[in-house]
C-alpha atoms as a PDB file:
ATOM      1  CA  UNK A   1      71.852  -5.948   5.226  1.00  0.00           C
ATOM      2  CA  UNK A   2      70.689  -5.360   1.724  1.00  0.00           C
ATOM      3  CA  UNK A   3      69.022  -7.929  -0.147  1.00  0.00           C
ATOM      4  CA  UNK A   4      70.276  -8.930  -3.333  1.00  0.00           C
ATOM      5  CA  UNK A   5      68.613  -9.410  -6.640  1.00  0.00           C
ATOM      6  CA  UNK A   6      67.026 -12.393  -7.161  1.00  0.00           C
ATOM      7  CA  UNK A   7      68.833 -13.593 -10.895  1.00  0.00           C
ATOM      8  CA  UNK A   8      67.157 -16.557 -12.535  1.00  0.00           C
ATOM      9  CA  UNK A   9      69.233 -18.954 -15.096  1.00  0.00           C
ATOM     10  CA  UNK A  10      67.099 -19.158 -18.316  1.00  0.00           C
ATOM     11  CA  UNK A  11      69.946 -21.122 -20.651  1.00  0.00           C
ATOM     12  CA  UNK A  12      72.888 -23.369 -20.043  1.00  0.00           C
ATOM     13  CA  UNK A  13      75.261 -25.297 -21.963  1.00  0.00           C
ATOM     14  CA  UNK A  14      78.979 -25.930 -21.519  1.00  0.00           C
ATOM     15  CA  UNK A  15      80.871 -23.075 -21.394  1.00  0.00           C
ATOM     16  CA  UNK A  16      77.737 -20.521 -21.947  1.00  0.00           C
ATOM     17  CA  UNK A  17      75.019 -19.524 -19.420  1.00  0.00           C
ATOM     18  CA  UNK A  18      72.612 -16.912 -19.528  1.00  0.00           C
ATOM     19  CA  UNK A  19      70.908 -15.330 -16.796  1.00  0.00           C
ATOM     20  CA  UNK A  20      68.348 -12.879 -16.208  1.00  0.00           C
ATOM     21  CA  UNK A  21      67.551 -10.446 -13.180  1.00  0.00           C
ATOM     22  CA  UNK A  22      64.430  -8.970 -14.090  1.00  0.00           C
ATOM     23  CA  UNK A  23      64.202  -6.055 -10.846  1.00  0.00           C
ATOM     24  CA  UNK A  24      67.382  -4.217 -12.430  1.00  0.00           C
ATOM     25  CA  UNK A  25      65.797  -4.616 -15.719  1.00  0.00           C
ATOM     26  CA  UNK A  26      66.184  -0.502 -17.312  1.00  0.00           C
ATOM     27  CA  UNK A  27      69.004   0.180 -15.366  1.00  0.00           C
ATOM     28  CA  UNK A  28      71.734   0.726 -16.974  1.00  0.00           C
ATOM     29  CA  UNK A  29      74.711   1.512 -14.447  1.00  0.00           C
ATOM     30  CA  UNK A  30      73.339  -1.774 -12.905  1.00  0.00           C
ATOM     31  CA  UNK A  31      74.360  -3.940 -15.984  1.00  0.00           C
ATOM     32  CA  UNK A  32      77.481  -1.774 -16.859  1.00  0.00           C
ATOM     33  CA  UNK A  33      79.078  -2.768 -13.427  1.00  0.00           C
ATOM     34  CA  UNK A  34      77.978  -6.765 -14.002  1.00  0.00           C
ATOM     35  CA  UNK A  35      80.207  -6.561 -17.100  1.00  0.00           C
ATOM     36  CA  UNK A  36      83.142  -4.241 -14.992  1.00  0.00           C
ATOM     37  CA  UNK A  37      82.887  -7.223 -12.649  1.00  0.00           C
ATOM     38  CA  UNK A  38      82.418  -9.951 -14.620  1.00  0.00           C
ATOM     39  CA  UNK A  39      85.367  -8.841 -17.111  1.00  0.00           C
ATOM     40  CA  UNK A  40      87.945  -9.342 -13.965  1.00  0.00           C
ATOM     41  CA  UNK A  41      86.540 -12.734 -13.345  1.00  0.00           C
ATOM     42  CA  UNK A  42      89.188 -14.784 -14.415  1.00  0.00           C
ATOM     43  CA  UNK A  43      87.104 -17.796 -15.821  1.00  0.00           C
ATOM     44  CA  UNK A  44      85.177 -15.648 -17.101  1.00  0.00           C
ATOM     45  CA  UNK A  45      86.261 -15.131 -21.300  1.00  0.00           C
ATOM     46  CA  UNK A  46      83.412 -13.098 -22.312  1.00  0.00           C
ATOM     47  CA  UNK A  47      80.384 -10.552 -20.582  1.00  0.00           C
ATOM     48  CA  UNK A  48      77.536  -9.414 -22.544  1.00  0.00           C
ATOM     49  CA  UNK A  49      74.892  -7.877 -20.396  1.00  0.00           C
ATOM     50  CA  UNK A  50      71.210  -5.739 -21.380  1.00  0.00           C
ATOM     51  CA  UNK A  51      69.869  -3.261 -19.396  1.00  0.00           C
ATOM     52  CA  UNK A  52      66.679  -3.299 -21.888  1.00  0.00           C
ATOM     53  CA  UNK A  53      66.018  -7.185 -21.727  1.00  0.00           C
ATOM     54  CA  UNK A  54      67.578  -7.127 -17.629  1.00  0.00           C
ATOM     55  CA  UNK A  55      70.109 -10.068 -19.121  1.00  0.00           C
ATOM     56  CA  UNK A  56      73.665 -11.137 -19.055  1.00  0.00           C
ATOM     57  CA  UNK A  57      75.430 -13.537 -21.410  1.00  0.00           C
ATOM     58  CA  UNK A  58      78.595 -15.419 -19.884  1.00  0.00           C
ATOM     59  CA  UNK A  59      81.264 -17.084 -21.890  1.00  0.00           C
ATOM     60  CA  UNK A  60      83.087 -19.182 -19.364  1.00  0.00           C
ATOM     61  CA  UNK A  61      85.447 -22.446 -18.138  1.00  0.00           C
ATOM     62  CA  UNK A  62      83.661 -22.015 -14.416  1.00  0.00           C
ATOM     63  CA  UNK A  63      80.453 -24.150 -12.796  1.00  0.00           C
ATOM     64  CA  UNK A  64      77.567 -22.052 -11.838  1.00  0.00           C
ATOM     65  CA  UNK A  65      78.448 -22.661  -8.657  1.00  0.00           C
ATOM     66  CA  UNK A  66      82.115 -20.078  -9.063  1.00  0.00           C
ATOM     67  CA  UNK A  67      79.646 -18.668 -11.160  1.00  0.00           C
ATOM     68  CA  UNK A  68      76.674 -18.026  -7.972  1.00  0.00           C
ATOM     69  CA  UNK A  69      79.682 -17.752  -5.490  1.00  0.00           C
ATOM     70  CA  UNK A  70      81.087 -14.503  -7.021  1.00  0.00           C
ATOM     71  CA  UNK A  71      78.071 -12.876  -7.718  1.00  0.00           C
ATOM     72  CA  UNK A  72      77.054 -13.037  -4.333  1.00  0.00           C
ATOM     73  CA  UNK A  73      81.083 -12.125  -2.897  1.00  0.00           C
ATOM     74  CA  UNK A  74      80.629  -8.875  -5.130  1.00  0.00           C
ATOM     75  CA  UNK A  75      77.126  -8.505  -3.763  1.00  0.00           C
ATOM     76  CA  UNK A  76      76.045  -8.504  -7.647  1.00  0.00           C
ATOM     77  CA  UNK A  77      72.659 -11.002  -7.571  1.00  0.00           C
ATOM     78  CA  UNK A  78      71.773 -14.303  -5.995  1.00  0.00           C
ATOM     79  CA  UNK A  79      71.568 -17.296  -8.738  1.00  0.00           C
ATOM     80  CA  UNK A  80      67.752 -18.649  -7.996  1.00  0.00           C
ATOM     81  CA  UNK A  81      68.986 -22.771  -7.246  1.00  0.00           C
ATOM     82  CA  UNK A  82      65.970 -23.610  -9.504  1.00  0.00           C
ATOM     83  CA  UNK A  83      66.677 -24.804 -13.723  1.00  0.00           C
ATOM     84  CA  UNK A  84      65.967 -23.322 -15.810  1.00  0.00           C
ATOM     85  CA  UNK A  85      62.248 -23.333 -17.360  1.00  0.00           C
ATOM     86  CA  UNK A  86      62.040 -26.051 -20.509  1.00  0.00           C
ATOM     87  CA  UNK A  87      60.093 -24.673 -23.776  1.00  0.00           C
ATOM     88  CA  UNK A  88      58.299 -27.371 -25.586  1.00  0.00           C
ATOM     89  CA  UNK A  89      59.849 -27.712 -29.650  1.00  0.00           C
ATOM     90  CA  UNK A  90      56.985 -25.866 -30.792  1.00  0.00           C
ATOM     91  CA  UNK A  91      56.710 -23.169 -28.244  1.00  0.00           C
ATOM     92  CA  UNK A  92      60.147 -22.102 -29.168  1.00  0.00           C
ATOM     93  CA  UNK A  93      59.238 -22.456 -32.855  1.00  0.00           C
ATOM     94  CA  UNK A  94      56.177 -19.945 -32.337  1.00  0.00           C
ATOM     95  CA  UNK A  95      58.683 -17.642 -30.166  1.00  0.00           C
ATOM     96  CA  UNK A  96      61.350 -17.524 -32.745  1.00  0.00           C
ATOM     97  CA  UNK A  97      58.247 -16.929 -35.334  1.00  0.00           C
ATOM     98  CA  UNK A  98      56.728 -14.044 -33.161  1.00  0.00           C
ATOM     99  CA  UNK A  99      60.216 -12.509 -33.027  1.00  0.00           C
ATOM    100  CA  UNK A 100      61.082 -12.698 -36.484  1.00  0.00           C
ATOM    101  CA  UNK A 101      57.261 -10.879 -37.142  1.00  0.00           C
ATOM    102  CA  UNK A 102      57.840  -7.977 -34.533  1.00  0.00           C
ATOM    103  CA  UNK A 103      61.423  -7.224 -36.321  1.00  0.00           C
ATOM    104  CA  UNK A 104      59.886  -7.509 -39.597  1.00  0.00           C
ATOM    105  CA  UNK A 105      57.108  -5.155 -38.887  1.00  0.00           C
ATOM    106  CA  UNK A 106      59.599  -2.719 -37.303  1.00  0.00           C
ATOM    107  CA  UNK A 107      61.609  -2.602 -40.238  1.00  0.00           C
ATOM    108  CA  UNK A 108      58.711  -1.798 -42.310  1.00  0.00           C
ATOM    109  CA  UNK A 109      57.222   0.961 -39.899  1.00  0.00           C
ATOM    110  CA  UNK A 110      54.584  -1.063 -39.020  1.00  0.00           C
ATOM    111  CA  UNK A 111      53.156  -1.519 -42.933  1.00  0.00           C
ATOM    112  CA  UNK A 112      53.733  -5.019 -43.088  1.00  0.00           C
ATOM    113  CA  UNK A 113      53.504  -8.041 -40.926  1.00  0.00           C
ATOM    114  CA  UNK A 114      55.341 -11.482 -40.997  1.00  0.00           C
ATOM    115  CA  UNK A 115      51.761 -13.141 -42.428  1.00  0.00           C
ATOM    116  CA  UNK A 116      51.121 -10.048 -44.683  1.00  0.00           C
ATOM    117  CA  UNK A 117      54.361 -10.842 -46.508  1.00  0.00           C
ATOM    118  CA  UNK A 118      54.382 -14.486 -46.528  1.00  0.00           C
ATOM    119  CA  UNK A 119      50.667 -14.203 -47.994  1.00  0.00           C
ATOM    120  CA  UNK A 120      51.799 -11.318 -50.987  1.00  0.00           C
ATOM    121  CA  UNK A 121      55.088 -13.458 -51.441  1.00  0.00           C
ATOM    122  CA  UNK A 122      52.935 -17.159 -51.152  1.00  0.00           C
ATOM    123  CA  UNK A 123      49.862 -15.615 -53.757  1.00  0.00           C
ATOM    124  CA  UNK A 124      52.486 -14.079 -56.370  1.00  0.00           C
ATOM    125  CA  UNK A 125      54.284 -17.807 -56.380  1.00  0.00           C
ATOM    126  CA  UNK A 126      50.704 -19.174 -56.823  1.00  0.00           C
ATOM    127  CA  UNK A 127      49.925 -16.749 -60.083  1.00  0.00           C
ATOM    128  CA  UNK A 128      53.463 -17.597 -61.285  1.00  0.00           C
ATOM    129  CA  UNK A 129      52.482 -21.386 -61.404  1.00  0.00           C
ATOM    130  CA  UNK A 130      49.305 -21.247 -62.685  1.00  0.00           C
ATOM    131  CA  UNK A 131      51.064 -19.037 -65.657  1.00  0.00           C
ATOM    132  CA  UNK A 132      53.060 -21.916 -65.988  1.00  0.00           C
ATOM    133  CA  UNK A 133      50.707 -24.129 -66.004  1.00  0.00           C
ATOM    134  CA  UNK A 134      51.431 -26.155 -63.149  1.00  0.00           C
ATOM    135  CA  UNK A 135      47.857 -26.954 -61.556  1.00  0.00           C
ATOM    136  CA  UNK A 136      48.210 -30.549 -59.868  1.00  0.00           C
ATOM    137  CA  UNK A 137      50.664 -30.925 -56.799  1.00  0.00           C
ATOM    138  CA  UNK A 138      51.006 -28.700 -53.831  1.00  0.00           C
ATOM    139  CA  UNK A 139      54.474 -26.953 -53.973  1.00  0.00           C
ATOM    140  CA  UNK A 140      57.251 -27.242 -50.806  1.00  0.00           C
ATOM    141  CA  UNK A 141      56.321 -23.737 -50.092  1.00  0.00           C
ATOM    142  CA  UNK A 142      52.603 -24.590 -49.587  1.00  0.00           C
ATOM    143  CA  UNK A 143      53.080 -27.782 -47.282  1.00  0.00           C
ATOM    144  CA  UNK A 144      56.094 -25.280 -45.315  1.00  0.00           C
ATOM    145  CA  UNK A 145      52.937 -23.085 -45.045  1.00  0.00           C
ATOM    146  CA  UNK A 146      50.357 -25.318 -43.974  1.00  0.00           C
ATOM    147  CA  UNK A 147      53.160 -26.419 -40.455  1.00  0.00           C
ATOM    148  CA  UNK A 148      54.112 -23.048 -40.268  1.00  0.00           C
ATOM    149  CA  UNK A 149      50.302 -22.253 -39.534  1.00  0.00           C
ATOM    150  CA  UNK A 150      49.804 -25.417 -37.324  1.00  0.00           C
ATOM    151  CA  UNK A 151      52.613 -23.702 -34.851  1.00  0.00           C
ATOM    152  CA  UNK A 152      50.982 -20.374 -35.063  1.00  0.00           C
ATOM    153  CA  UNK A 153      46.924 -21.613 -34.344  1.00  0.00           C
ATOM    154  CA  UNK A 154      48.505 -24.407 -32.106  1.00  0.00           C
ATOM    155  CA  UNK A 155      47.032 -23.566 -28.213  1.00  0.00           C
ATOM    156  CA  UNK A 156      49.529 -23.316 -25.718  1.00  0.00           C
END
């Protein structure tokens, strides 16, 4: 008998789950027949599944448990019983910051980094005030700064 893929649930909330199987992750056919199957499920409203990050998106009106229980009937994956792993406020801060840096440097071709812009756009402000003469209290931008930094240098 041939094993089947371990999948692991990494969100859930009514009516949405997401799950990952990270062994088929690259395969393509793999993920196009999760959505061929998952499409004729018929709690199923909506099937979004990734080859490239090895995930699958489920709009539904089933438990995890219909959920688990077909997967396994159409020999797809087996839903690892375990919940999913909790991220600490500021560890999905930093995430959603190290995302937002690798898409901005990607759209720039690599010439300019989330910090690199913040610091041009943050240093510009700062000569615009001082032209202004504004010299006394830090700006929202600068205290914005300051916690975005604190989530960045924060250890893990």
């Amino acid at each position: 008998m041939v094993k089947l893929p371990e999948a692991r649930i990494t969100h859930i909330i009514s009516g949405r789950l997401r799950i990952k199987i990270p062994s088929k992750k690259g395969n393509t056919s793999y993920f196009k027949s999760l959505e061929q199957k998952f499409s004729d499920f018929d709690k199923v409203q909506k099937v979004e599944a990734n080859a490239v990050t090895a995930g699958m998106l489920l709009l539904h009106d089933a438990d995890i448990k219909n959920i688990s229980k077909f997967a396994e009937e159409n020999r797809l994956f087996k839903v690892d019983s375990r919940r999913p792993e909790q991220m600490v406020l500021t560890k999905r801060i930093k995430s959603g910051f190290e995302d937002l840096n690798r898409r901005a440097t990607r759209f720039t071709g690599g010439e300019l980094d989330l910090p690199g812009a913040v610091f041009v756009s943050l240093l510009s402000i700062s000569i615009y005030q001082i032209a202004r003469g504004n010299f006394f209290a830090p700006a929202w931008y600068t205290s914005l700064w300051y916690a975005v930094n604190m989530v960045f240098k924060s250890s893990d």
